[in-house]
N, C-alpha and C. Protein backbone atom coordinates (compact mmCIF):
# COMPACT_ATOMS: atom_id res chain seq x y z
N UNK A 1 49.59 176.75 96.69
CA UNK A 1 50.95 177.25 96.67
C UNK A 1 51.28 177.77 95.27
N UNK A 2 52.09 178.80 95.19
CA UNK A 2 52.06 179.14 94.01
C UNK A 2 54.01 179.75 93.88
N UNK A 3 54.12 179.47 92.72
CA UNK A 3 55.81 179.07 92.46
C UNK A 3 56.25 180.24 91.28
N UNK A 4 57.91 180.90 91.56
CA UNK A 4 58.43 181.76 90.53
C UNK A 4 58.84 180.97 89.99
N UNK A 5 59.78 181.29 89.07
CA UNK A 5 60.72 180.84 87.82
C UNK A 5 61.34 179.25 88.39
N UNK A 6 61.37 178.74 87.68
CA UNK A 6 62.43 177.39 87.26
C UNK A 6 63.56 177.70 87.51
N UNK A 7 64.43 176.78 87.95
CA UNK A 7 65.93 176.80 87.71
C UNK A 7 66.61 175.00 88.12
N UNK A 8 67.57 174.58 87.96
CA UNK A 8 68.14 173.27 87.97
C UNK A 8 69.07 173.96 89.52
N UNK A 9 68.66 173.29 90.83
CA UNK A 9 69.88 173.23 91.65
C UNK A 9 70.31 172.09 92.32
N UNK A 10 70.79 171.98 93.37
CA UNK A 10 71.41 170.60 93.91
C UNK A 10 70.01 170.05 94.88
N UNK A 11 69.77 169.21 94.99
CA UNK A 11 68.76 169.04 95.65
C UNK A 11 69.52 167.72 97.02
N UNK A 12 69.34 167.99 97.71
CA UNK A 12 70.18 167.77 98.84
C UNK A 12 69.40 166.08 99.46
N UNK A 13 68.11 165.68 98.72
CA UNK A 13 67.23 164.67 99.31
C UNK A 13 67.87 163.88 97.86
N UNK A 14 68.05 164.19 96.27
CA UNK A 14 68.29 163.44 95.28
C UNK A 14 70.13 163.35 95.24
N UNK A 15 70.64 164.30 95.67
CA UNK A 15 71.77 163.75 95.59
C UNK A 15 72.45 164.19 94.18
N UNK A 16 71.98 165.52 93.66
CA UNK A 16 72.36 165.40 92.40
C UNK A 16 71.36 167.09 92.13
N UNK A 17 71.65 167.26 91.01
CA UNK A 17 71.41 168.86 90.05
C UNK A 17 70.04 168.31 89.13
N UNK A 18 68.95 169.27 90.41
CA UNK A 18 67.15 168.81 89.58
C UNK A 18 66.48 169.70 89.09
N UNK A 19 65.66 169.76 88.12
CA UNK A 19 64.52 170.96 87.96
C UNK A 19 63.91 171.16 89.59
N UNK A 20 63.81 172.86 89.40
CA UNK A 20 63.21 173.22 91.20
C UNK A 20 62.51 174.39 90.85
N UNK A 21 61.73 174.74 91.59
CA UNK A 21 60.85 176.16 91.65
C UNK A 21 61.11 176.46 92.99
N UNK A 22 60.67 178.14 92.67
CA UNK A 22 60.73 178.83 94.12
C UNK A 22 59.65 179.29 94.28
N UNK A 23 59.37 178.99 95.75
CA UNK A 23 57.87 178.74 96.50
C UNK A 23 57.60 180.70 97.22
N UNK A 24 56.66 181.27 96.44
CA UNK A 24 56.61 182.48 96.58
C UNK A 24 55.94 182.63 98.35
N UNK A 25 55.66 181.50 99.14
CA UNK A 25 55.25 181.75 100.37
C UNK A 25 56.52 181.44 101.24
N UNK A 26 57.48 181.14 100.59
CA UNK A 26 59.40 181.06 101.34
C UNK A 26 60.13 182.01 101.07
N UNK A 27 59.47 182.74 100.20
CA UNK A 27 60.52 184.05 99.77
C UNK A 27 60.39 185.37 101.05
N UNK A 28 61.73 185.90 101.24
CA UNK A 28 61.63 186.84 102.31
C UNK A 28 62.88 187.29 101.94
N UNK A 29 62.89 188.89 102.45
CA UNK A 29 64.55 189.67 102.68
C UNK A 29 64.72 189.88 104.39
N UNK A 30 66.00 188.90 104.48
CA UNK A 30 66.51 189.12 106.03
C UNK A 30 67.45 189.32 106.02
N UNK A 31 68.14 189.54 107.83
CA UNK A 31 69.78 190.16 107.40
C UNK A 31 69.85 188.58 107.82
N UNK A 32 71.48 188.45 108.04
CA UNK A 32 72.33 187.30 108.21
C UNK A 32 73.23 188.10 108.67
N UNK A 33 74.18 187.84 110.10
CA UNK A 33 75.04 188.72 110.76
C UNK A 33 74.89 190.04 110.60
N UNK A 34 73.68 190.16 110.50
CA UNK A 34 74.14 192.22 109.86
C UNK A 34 74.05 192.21 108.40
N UNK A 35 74.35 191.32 107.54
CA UNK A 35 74.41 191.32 106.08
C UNK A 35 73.20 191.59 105.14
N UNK A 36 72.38 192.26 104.44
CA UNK A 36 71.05 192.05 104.08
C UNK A 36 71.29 190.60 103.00
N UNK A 37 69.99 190.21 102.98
CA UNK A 37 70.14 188.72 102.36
C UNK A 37 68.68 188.44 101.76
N UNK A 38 68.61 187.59 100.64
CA UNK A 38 67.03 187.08 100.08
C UNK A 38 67.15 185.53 100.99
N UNK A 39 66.29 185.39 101.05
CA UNK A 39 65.97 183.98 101.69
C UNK A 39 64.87 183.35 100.79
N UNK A 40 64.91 181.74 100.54
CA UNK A 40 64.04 181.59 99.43
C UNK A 40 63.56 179.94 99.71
N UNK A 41 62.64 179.80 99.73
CA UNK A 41 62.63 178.17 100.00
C UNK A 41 61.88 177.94 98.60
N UNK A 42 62.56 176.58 98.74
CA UNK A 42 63.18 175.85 97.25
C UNK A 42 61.94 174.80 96.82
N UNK A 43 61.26 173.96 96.25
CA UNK A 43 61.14 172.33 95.95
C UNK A 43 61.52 172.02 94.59
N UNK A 44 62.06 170.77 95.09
CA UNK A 44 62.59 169.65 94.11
C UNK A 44 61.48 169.48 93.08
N UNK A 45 61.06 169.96 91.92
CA UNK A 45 60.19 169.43 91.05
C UNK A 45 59.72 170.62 89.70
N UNK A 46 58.46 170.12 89.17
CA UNK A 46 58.43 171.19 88.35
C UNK A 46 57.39 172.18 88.69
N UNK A 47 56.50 171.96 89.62
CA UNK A 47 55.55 172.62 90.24
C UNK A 47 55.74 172.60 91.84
N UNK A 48 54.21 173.67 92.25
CA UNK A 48 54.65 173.83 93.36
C UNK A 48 54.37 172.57 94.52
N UNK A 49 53.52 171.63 93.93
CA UNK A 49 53.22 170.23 94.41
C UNK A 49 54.62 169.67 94.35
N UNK A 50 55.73 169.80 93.42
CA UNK A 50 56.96 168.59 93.53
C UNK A 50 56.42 167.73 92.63
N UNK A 51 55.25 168.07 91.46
CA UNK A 51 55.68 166.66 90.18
C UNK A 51 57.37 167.13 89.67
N UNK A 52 57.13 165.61 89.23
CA UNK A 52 58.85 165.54 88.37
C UNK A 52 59.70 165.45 89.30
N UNK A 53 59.70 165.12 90.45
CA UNK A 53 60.70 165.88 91.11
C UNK A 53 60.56 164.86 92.61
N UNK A 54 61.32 164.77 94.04
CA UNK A 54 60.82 164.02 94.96
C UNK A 54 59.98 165.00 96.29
N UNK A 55 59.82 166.45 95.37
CA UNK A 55 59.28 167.12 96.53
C UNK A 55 60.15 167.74 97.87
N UNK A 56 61.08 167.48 98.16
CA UNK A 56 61.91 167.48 99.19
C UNK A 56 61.47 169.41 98.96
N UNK A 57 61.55 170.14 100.19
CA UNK A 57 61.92 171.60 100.16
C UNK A 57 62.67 171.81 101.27
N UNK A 58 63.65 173.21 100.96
CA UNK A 58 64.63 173.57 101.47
C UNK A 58 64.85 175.05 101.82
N UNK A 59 65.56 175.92 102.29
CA UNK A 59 65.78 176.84 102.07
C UNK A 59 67.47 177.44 101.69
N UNK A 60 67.35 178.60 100.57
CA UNK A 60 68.74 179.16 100.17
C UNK A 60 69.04 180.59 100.91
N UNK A 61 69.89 180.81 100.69
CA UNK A 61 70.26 182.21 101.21
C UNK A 61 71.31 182.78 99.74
N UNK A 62 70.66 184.00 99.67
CA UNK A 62 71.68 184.92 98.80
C UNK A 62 72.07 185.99 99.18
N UNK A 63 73.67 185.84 99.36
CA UNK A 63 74.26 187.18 99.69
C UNK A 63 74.81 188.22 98.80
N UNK A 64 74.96 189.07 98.93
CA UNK A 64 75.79 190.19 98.30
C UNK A 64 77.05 189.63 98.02
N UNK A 65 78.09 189.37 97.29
CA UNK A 65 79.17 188.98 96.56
C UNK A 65 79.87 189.79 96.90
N UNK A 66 80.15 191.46 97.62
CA UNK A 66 81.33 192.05 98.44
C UNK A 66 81.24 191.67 99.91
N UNK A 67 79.81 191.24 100.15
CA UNK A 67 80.00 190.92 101.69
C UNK A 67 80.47 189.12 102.22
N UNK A 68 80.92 188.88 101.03
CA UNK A 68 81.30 187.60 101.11
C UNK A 68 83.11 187.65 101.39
N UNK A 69 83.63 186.94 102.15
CA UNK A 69 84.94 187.19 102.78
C UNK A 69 85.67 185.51 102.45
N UNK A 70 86.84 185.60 101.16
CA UNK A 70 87.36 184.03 101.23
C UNK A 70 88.76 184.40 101.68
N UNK A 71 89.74 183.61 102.31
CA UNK A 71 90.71 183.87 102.88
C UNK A 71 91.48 183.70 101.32
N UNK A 72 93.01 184.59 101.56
CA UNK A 72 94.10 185.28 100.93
C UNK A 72 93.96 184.61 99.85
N UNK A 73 94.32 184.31 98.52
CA UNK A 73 94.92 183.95 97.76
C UNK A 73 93.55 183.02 97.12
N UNK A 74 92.11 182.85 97.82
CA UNK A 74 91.07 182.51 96.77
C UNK A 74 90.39 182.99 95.75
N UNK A 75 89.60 182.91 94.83
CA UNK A 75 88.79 183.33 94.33
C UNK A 75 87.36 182.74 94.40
N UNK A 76 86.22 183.79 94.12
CA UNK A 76 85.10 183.37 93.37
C UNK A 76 84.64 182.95 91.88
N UNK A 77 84.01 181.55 92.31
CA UNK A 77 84.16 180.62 90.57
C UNK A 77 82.86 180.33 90.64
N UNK A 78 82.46 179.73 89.55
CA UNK A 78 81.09 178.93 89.21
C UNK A 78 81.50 177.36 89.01
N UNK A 79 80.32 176.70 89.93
CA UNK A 79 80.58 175.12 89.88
C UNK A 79 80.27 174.75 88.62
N UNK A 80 81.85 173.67 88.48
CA UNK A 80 81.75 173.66 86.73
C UNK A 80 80.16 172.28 87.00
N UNK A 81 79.78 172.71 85.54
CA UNK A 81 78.65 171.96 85.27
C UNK A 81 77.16 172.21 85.76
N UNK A 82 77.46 173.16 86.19
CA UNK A 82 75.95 173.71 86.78
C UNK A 82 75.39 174.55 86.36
N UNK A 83 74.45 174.66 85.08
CA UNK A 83 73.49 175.35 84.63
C UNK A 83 73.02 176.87 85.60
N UNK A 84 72.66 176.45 86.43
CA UNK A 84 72.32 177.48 87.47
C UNK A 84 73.16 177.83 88.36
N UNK A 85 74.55 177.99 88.02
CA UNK A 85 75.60 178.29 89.44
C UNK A 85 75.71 179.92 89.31
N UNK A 86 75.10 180.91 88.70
CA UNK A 86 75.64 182.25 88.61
C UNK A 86 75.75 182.74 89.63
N UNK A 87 75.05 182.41 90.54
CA UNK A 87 74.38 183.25 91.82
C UNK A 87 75.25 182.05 93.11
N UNK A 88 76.24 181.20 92.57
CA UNK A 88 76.63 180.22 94.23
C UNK A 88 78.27 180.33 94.16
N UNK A 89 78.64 181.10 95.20
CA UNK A 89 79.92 181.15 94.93
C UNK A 89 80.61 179.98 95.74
N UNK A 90 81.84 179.99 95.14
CA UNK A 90 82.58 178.69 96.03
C UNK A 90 83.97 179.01 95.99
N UNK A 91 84.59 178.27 96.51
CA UNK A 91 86.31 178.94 96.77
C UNK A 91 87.00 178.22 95.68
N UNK A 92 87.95 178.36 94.13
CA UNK A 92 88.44 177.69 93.55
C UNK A 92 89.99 177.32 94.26
């Protein structure tokens, strides 16, 4: 298996914000409703084995930021404290 870049995200098996790589045999572009989208599967660790890390893998989805729809009066923010939030929007 062989892994892109590093980044710190939530890892959903630790419960908490871990070193993770992205697994270049999870990476794909699909739509989502019609939307084009990257799809990316994740592991918890510093390699593509999961040292450092509990191994857990997952998959993300990234959308386009106009095709994202929050009702009246929200905005798009970055989760405070998260090294790697550029790319995760959330409703403030």
């Amino acid at each position: 298996m062989d892994t892109r870049k590093g980044g710190h995200r939530y890892c959903p098996s630790c419960k908490q914000i871990v070193e993770t790589r992205v697994l270049l045999e999870g990476y794909c572009q699909t739509e989502v409703h019609g939307i084009p989208a990257k799809k990316r599967q994740v592991i918890c660790g510093t390699d593509a084995e999961g040292a450092g890390g509990c191994g857990t893998k997952w998959f993300t989805l990234e959308l386009p930021e106009e095709q994202v729809r929050w009702p009246a009066g929200k905005r798009i923010g970055i989760i405070p404290g998260n090294p790697d939030s550029s790319h995760i929007f959330t409703r403030a």
